[in-house]
Protein backbone atom coordinates (compact mmCIF):
# COMPACT_ATOMS: atom_id res chain seq x y z
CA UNK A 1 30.09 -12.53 -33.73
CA UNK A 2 27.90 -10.66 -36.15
CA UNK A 3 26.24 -14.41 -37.96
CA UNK A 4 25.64 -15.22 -34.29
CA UNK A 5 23.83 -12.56 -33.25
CA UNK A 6 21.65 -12.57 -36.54
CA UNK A 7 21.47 -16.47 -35.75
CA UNK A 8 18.94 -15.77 -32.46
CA UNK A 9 16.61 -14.43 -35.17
CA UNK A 10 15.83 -17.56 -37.32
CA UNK A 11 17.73 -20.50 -35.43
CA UNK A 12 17.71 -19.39 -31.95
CA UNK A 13 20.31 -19.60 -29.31
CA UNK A 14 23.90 -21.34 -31.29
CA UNK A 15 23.08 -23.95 -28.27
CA UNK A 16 19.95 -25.07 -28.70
CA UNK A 17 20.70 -27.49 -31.69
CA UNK A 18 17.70 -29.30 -33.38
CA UNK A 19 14.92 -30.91 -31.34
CA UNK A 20 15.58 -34.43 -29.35
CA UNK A 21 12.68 -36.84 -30.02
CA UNK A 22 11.94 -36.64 -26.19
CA UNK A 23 11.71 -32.97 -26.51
CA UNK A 24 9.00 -33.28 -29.66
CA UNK A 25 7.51 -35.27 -27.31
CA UNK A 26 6.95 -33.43 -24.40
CA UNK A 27 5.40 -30.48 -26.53
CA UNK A 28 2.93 -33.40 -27.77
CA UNK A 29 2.28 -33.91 -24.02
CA UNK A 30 1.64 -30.41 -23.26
CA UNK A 31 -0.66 -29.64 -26.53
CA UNK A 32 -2.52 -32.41 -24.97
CA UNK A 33 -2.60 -31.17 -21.49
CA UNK A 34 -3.98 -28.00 -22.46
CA UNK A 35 -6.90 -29.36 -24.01
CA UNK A 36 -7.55 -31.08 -20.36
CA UNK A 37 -9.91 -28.63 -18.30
CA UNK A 38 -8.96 -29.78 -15.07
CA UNK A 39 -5.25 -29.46 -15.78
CA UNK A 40 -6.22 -26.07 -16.98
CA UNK A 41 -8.08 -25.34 -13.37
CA UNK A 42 -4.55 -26.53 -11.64
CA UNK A 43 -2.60 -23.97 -13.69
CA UNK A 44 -4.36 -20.91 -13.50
CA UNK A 45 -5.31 -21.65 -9.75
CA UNK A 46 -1.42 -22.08 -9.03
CA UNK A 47 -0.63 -19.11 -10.95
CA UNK A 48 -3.12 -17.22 -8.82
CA UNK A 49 -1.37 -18.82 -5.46
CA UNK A 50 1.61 -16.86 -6.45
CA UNK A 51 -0.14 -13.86 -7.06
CA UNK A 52 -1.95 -13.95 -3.78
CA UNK A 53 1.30 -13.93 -2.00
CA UNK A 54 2.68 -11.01 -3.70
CA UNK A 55 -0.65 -9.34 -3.27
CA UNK A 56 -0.27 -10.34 0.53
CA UNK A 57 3.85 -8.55 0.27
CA UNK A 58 1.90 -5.80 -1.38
CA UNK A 59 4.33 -6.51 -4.35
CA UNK A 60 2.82 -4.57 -7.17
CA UNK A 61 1.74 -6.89 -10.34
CA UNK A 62 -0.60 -7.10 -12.77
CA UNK A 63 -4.09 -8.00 -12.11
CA UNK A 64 -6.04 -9.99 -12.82
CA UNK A 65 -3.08 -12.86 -12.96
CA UNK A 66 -3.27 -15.24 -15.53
CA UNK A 67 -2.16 -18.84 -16.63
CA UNK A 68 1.22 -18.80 -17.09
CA UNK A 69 2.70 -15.73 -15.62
CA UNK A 70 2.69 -12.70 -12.82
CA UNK A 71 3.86 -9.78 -14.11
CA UNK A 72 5.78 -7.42 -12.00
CA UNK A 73 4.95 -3.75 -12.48
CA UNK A 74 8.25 -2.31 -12.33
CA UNK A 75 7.63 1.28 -12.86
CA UNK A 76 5.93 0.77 -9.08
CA UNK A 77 8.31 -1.41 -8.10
CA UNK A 78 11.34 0.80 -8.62
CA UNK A 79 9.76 4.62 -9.43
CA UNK A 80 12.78 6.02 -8.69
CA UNK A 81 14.54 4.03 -11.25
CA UNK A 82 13.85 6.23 -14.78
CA UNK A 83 12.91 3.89 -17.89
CA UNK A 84 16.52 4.67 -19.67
CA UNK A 85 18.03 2.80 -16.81
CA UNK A 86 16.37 -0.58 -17.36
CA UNK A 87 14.15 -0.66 -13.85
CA UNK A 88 12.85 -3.98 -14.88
CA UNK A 89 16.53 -5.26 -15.49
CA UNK A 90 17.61 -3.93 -12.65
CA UNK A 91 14.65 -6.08 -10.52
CA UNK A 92 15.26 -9.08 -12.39
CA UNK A 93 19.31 -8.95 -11.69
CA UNK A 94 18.20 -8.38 -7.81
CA UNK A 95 15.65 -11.31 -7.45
CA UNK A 96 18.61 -14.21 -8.99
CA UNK A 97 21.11 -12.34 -6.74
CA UNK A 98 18.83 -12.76 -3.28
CA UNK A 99 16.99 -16.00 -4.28
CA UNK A 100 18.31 -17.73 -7.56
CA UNK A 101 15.00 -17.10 -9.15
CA UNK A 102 15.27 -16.38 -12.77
CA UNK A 103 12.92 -13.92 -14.38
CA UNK A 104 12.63 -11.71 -17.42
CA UNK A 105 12.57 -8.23 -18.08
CA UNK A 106 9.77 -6.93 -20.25
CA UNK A 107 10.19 -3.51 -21.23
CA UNK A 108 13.10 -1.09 -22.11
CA UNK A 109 15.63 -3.46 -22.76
CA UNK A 110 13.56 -6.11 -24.72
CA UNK A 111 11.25 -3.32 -26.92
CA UNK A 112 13.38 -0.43 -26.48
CA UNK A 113 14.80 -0.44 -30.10
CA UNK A 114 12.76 0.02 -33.22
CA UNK A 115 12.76 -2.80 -35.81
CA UNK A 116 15.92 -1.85 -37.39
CA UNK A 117 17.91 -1.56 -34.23
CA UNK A 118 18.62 1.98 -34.94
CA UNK A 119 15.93 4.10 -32.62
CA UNK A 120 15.43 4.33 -29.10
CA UNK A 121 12.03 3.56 -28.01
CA UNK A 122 9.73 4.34 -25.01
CA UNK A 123 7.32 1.02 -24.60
CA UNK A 124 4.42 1.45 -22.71
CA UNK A 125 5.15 -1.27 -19.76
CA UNK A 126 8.36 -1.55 -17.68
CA UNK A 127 7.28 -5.28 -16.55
CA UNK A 128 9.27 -8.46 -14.96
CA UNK A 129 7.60 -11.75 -16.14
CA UNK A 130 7.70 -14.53 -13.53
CA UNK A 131 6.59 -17.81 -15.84
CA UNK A 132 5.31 -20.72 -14.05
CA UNK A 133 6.76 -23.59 -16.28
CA UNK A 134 3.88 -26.49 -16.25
CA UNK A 135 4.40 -29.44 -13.95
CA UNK A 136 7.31 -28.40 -12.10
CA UNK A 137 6.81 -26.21 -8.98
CA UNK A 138 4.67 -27.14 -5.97
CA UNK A 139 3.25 -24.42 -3.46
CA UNK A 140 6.36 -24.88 -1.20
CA UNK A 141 8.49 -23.52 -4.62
CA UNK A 142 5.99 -20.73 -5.10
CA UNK A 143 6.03 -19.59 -2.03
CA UNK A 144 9.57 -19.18 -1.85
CA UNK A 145 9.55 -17.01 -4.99
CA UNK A 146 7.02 -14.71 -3.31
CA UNK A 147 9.53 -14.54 -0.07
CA UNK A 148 12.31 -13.38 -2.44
CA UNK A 149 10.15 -11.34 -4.20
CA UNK A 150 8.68 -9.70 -1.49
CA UNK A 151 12.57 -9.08 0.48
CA UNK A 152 13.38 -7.90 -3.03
CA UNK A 153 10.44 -5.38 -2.53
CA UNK A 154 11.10 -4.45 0.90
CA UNK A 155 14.55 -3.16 0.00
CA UNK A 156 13.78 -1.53 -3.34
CA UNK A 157 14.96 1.92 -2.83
CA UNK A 158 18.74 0.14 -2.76
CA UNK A 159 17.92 -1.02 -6.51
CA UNK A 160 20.46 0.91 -8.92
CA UNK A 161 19.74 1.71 -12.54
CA UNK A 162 21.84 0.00 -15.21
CA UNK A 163 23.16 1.10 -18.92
CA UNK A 164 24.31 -0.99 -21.37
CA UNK A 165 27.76 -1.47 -22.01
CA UNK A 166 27.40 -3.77 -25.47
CA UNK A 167 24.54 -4.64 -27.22
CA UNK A 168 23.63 -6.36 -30.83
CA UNK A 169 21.35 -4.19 -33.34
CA UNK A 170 18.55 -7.53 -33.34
CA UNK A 171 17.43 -8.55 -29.92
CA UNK A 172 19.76 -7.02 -27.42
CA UNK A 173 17.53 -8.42 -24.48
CA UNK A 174 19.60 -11.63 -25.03
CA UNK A 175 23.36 -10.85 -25.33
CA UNK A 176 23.45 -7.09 -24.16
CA UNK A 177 26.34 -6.61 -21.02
CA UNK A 178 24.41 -3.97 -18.64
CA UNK A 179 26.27 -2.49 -15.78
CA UNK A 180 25.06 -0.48 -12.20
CA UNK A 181 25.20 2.83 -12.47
């Protein structure tokens, strides 16, 4: 268990293997893409839909949005939710529950251990990063990620803290077991 968890560090995930032609491919695709200004345009301007419908839920995020992402300020989201109990965690857990949407937590999970693993650590954003992966989602998708979002919101005083009940010393964020307290 220990060589796997120091695996995630150099290798990655034990089941992500080597890359498939078809997947060095499609990053060739996308480096190319991104050199396209009008592609560019799409992105940012469908980022910004899904921004403008959380604005509308008065969800609070980030602003200005940007080209890949909305962040979800979690510390507003859930104030009641102290930074030891993983508010952003918490909010991410709640928005797969309601809507299947998956997100990530940034904050005290991910960056609350120094670079030995050994010290606790107060970062200075509790955030939950919605990425817009390119060429998948229309509008219609979006907008149902702002409705969960937004019911998700509407009912955030019933959002619980967590604690961790196991956790690696490298890179908890991806293996630690967390729990409702």
């Amino acid at each position: 268990r220990k060589a796997r968890d120091l695996l995630i560090i150099t290798e990655g995930f034990v089941t992500y293997g080597g890359l498939a032609r078809r997947d060095l491919e499609t990053l060739a695709v996308g480096l190319l893409e991104a050199l396209d200004e009008k592609y560019l345009e799409y992105r940012i301007n469908q980022v910004r839909f899904l921004g403008d419908r959380l604005v509308e839920k008065d969800v609070p995020i980030l602003l200005p949005t940007g080209g890949h992402a909305i962040y979800l300020d979690a510390k507003r989201f859930a104030p009641h939710i102290p930074p030891e109990q993983f508010p952003g965690q918490s909010i991410a857990c709640e928005i797969y529950i309601q809507g299947g949407v998956r997100t990530v937590e940034i904050g005290s999970l991910m960056f609350g251990k120094d670079g030995d693993g050994q010290r606790e650590l107060r970062p200075p954003f509790e955030l939950v990063r919605l990425a817009i992966p390119r060429r998948v989602y229309t509008n219609n998708h979006l907008q149902y990620v702002a409705d969960v979002v937004g019911e998700v919101y509407r009912n955030r005083d019933k959002l619980r803290g967590m604690k961790i009940t196991y956790q690696t010393q490298f890179l908890r964020h991806f293996t630690a077991h967390l729990e409702y307290i």
